[in-house]
Protein backbone atom coordinates (compact mmCIF):
# COMPACT_ATOMS: atom_id res chain seq x y z
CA UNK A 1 -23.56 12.42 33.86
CA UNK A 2 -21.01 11.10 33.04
CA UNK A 3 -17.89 12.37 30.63
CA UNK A 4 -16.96 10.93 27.27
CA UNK A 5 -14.05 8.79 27.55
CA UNK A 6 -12.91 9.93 23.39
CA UNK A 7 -9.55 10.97 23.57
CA UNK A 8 -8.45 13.75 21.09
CA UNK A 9 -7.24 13.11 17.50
CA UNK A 10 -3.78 13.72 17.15
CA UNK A 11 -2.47 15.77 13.84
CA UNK A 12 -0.88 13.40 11.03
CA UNK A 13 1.71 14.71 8.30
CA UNK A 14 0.80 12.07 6.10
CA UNK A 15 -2.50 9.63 5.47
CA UNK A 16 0.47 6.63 6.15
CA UNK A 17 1.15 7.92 9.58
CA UNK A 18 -2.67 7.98 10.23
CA UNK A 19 -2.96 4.28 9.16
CA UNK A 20 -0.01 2.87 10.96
CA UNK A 21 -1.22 4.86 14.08
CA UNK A 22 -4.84 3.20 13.77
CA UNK A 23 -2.80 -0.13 13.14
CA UNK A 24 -1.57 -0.40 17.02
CA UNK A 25 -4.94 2.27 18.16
CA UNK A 26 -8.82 1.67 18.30
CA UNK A 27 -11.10 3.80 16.33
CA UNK A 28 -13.67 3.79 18.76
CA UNK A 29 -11.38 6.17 21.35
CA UNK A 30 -11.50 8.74 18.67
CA UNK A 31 -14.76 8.17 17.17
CA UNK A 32 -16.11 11.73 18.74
CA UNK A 33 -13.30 13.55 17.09
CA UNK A 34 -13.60 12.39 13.92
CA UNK A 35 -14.72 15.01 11.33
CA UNK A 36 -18.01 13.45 9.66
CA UNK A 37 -18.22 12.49 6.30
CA UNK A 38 -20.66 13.40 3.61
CA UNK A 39 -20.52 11.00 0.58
CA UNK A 40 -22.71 9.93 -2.35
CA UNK A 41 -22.77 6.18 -3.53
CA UNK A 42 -23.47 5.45 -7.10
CA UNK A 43 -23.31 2.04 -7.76
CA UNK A 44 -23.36 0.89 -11.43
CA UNK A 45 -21.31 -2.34 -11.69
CA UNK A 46 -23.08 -5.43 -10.83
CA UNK A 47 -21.85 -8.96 -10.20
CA UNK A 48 -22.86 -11.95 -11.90
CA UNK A 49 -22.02 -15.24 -10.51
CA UNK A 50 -21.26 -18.44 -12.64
CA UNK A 51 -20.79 -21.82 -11.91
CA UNK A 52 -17.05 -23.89 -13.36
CA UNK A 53 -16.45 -27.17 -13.57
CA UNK A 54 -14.35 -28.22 -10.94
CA UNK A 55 -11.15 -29.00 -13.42
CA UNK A 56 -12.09 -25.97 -15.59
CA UNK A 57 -11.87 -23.72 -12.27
CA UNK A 58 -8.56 -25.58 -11.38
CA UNK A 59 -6.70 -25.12 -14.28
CA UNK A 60 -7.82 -21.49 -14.65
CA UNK A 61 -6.66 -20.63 -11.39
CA UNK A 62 -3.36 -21.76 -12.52
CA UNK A 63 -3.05 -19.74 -15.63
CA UNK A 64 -4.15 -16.66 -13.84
CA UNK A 65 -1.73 -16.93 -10.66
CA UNK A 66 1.40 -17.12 -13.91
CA UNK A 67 0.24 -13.80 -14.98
CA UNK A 68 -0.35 -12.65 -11.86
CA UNK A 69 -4.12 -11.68 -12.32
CA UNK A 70 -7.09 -12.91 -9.94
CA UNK A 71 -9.18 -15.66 -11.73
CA UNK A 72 -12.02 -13.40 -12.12
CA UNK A 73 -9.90 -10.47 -13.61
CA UNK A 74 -8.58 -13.21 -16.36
CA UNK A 75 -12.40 -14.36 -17.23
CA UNK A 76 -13.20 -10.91 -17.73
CA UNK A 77 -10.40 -10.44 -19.67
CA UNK A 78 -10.80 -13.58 -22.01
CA UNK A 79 -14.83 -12.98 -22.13
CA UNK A 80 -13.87 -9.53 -23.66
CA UNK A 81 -11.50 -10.68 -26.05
CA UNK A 82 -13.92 -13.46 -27.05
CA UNK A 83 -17.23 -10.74 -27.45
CA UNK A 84 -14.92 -8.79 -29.59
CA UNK A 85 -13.97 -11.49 -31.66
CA UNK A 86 -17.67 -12.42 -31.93
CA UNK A 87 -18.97 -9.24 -32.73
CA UNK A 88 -16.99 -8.89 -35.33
CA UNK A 89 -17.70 -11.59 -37.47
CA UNK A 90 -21.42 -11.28 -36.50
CA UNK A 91 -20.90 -7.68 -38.38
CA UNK A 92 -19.14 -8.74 -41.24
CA UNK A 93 -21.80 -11.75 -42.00
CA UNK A 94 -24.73 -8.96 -40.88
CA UNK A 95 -23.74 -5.67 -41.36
CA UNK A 96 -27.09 -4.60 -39.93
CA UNK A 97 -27.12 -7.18 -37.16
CA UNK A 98 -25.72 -4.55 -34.26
């Protein structure tokens, strides 16, 4: 039979010494050394996908590289602030409305 070819896992001071080691090393050498890993996953947030207009995506784009944001974090930023703003004059015409 023959022997596993997984080298041993050096020790690391710090989790950036580990990553710049794996930068230059392969996994797959250590994979039998590696401790294994017991997680849970609980995934709430879901994704929605709309379609732009072409110019409407464009200019957005734009705006959001300014502030320094990805497009989608200034939609869901805007969409927010626009909900709010709705909500609130759907209260004060209908108190009992939401």
């Amino acid at each position: 039979m023959e022997k596993s070819k997984t080298e041993k896992m050096p020790h690391f001071r710090s989790l950036d010494k580990l990553v710049k080691f794996f930068d230059s090393h392969d996994m797959g050498d250590y994979w039998e050394g590696m401790p294994e890993a017991q997680f849970d996953v609980d995934i709430k947030k879901r994704i929605h996908l709309f379609s732009l207009d072409a110019e409407l995506e464009s200019k957005l784009t734009k705006i959001a590289k300014s502030k320094h944001v990805s497009s989608e974090r200034l939609i869901n930023i805007w969409l927010q602030e626009k909900l709010q703003q709705q909500v609130k004059k759907l209260k004060e015409a209908q108190p009992s409305a939401l």
